[in-house]
PDB file of N, CA and C in Angstrom:
ATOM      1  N   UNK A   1     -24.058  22.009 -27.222  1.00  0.00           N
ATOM      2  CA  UNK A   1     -25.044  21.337 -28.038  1.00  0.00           C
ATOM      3  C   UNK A   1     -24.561  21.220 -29.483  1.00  0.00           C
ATOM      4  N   UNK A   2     -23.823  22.478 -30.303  1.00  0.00           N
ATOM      5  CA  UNK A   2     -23.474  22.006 -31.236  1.00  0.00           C
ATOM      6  C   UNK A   2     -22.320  21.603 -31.494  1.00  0.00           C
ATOM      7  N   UNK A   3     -21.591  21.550 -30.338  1.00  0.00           N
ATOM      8  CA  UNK A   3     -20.124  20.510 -30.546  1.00  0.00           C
ATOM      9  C   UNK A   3     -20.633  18.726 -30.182  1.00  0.00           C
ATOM     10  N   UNK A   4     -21.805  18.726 -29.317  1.00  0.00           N
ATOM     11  CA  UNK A   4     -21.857  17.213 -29.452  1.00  0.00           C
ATOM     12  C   UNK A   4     -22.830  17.017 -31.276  1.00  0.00           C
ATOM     13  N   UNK A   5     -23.364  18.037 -32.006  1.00  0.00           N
ATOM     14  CA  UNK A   5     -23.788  17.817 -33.087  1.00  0.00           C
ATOM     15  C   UNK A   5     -22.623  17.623 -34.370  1.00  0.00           C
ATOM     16  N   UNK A   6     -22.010  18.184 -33.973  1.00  0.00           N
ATOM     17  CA  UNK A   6     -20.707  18.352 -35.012  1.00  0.00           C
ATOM     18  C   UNK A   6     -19.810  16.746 -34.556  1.00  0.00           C
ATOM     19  N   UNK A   7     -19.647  16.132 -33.460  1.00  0.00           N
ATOM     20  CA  UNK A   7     -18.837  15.479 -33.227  1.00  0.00           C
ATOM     21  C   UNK A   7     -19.380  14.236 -34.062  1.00  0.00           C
ATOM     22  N   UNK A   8     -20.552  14.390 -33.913  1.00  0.00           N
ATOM     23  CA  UNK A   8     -21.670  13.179 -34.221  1.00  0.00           C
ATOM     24  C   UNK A   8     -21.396  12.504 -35.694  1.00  0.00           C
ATOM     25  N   UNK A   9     -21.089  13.798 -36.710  1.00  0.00           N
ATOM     26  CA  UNK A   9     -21.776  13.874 -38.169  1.00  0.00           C
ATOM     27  C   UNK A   9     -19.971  13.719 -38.915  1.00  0.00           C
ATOM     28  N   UNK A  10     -18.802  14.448 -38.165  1.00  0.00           N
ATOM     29  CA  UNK A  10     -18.004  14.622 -38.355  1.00  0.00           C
ATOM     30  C   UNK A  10     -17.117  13.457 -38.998  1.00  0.00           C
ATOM     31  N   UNK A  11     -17.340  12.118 -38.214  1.00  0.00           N
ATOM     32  CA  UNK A  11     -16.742  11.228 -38.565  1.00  0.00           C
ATOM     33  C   UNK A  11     -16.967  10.539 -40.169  1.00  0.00           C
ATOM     34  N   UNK A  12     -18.475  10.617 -39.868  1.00  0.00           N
ATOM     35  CA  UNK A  12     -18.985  10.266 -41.290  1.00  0.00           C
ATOM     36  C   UNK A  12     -19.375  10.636 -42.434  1.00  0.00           C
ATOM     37  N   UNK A  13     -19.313  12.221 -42.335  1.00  0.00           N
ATOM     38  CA  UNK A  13     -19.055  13.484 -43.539  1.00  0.00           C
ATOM     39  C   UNK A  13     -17.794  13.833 -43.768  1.00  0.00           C
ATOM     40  N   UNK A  14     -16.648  14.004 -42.493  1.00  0.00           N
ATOM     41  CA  UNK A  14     -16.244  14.620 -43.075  1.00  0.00           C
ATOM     42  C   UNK A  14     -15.642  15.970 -42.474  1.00  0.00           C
ATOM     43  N   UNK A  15     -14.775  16.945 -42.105  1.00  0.00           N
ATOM     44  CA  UNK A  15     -15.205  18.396 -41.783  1.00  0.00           C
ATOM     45  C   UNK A  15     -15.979  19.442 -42.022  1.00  0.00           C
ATOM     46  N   UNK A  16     -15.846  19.289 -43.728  1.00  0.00           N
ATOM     47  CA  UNK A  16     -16.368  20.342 -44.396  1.00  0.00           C
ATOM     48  C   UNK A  16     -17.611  20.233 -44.269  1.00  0.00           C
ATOM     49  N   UNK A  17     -18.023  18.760 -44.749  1.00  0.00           N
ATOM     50  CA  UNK A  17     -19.672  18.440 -44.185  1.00  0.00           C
ATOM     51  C   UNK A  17     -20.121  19.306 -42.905  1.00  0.00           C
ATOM     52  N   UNK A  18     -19.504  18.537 -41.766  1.00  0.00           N
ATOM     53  CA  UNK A  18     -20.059  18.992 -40.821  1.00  0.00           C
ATOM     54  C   UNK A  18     -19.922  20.100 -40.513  1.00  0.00           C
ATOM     55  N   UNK A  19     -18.961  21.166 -40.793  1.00  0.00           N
ATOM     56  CA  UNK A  19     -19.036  22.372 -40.698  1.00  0.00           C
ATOM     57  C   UNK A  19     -20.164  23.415 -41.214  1.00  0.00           C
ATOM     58  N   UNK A  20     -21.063  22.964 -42.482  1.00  0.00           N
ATOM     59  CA  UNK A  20     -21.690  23.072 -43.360  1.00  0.00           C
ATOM     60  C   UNK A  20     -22.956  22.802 -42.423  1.00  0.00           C
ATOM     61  N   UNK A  21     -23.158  21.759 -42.326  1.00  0.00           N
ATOM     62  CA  UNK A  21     -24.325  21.434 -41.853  1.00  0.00           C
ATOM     63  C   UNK A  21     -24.462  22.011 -40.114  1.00  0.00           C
ATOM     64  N   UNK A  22     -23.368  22.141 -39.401  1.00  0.00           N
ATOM     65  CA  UNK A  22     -23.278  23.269 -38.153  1.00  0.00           C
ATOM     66  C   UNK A  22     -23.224  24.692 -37.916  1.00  0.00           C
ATOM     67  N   UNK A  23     -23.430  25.055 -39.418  1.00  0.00           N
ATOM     68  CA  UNK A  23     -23.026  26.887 -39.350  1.00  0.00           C
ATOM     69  C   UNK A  23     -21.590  26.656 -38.540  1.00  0.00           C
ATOM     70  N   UNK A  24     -20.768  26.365 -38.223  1.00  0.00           N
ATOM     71  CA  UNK A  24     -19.247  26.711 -38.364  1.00  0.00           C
ATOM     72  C   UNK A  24     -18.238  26.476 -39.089  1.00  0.00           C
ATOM     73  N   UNK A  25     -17.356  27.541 -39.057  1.00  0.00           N
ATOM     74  CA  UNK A  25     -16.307  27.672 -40.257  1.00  0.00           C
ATOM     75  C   UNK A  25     -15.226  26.652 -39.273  1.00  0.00           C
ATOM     76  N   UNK A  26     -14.578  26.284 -40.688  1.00  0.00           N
ATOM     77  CA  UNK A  26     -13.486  25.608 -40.741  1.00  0.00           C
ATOM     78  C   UNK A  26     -12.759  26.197 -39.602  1.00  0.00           C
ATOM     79  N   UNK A  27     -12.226  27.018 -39.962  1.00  0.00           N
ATOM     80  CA  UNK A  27     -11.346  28.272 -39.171  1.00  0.00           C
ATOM     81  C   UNK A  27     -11.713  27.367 -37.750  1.00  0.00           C
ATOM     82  N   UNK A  28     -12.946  28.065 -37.420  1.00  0.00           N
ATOM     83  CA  UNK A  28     -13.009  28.136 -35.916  1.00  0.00           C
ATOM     84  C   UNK A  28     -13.143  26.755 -35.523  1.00  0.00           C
ATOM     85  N   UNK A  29     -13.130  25.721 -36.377  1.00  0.00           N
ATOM     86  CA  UNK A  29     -13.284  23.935 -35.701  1.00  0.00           C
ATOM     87  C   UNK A  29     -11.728  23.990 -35.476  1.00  0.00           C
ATOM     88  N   UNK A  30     -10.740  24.459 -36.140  1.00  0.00           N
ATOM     89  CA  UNK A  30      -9.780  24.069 -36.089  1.00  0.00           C
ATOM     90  C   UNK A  30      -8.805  24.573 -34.901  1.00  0.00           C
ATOM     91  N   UNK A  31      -9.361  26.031 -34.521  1.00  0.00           N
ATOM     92  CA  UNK A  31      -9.292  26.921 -33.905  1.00  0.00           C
ATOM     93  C   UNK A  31      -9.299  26.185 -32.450  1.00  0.00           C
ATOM     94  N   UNK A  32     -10.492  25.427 -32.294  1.00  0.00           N
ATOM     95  CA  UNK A  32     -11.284  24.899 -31.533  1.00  0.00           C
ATOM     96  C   UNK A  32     -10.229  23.311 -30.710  1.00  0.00           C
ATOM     97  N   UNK A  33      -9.759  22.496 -31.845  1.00  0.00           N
ATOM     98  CA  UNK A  33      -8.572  21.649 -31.635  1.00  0.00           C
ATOM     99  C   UNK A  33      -7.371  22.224 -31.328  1.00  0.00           C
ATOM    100  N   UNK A  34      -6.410  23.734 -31.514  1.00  0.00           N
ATOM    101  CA  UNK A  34      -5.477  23.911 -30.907  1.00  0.00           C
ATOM    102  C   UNK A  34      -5.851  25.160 -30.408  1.00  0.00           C
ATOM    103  N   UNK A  35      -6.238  25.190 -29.296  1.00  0.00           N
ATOM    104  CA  UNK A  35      -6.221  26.771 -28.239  1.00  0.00           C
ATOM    105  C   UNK A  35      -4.849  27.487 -28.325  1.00  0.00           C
ATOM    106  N   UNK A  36      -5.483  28.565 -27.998  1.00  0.00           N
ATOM    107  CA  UNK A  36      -4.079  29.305 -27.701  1.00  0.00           C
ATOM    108  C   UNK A  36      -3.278  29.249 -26.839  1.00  0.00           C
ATOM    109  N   UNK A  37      -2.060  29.126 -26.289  1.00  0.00           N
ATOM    110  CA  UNK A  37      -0.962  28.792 -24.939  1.00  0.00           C
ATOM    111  C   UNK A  37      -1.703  29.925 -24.422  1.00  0.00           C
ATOM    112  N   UNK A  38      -1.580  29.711 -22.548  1.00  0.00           N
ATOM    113  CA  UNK A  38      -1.829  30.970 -22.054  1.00  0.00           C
ATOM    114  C   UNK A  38      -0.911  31.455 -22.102  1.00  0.00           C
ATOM    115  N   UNK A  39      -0.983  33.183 -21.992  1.00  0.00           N
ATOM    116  CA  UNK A  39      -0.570  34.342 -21.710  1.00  0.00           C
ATOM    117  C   UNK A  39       0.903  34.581 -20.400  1.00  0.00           C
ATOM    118  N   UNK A  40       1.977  34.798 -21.099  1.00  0.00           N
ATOM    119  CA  UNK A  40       3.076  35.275 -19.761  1.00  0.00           C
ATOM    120  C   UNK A  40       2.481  36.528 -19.665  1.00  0.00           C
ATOM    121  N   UNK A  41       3.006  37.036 -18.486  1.00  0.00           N
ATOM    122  CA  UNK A  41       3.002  38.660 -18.080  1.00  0.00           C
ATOM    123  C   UNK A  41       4.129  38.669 -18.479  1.00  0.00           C
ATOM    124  N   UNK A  42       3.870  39.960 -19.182  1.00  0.00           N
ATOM    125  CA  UNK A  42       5.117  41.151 -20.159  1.00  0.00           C
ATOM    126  C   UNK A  42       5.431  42.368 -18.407  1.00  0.00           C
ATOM    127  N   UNK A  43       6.840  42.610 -18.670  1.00  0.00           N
ATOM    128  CA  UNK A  43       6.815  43.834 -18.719  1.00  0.00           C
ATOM    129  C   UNK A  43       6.185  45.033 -18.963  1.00  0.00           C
ATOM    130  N   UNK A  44       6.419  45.690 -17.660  1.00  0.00           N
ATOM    131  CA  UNK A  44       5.852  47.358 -18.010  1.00  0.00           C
ATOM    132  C   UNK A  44       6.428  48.230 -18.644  1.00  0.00           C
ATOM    133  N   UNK A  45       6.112  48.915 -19.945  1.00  0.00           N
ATOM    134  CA  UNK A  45       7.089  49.582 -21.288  1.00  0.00           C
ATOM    135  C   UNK A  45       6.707  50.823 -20.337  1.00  0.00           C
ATOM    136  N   UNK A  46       7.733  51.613 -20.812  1.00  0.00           N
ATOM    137  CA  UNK A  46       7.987  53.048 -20.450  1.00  0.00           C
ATOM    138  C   UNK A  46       8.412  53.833 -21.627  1.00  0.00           C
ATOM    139  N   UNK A  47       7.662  54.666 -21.913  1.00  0.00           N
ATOM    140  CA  UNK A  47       7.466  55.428 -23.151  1.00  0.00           C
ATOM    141  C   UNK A  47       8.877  56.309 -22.910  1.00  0.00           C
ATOM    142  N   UNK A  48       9.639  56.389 -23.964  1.00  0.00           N
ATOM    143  CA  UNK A  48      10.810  57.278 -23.792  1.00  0.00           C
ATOM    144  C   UNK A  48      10.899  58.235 -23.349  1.00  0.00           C
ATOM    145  N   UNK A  49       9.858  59.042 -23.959  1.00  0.00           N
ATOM    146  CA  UNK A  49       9.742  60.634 -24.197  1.00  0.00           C
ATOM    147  C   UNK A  49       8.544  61.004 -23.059  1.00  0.00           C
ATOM    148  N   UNK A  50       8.605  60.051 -22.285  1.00  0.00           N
ATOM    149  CA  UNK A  50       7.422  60.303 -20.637  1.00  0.00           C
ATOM    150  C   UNK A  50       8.081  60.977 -19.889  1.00  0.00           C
ATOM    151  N   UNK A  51       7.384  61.934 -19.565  1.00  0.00           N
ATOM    152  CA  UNK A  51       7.691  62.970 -18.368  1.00  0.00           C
ATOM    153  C   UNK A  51       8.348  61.767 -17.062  1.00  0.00           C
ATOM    154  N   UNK A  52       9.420  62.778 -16.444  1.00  0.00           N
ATOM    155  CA  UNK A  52       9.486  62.028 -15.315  1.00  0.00           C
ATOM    156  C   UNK A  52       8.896  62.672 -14.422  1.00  0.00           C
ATOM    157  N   UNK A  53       8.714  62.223 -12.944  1.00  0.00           N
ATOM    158  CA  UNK A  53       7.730  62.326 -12.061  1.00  0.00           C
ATOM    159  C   UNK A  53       7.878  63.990 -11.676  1.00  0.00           C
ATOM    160  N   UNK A  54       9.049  64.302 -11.449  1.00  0.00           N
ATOM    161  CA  UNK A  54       9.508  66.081 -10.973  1.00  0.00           C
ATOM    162  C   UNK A  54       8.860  66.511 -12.119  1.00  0.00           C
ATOM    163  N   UNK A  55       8.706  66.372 -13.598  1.00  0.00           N
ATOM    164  CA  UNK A  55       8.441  67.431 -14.322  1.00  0.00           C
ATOM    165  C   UNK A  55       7.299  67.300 -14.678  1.00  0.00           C
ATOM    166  N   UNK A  56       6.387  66.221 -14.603  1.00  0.00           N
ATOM    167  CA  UNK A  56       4.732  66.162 -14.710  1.00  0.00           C
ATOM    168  C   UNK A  56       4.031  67.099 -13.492  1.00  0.00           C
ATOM    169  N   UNK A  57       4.567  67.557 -12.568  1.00  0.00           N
ATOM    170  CA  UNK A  57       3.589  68.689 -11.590  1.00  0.00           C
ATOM    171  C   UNK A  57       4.353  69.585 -11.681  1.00  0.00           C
ATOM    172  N   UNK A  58       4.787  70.324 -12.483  1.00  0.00           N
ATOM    173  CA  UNK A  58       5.642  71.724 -12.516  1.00  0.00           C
ATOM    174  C   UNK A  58       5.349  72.623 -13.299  1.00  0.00           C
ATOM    175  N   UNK A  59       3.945  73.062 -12.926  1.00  0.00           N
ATOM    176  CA  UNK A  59       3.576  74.364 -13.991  1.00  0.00           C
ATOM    177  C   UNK A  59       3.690  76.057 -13.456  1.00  0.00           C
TER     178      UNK A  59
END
């Protein structure tokens, strides 16, 4: 609802206008035109100083 309000006013204010008059920040209109790439899967990090498996049950 308020992206078809913002789309409306945008052309003929302006951004700042319409940001103003939509309660949203700049930031997030712009935010809004380039998404973020999705996400690769990373690797699983292995902490250096991690017990290995024999010495985590050896009390």
């Amino acid at each position: 609802m308020a992206d078809d309000a913002f789309t409306g006013v945008e052309d003929e204010l302006g951004i700042t206008a319409a940001c103003r008059l939509t309660g949203r920040s700049r930031a997030a209109h712009y935010r809004r035109l380039r998404p973020p790439p999705p996400r690769r899967p990373r690797k699983r990090q292995v902490q250096p100083s991690a017990l290995t498996p024999g010495e985590g049950r050896g009390l």
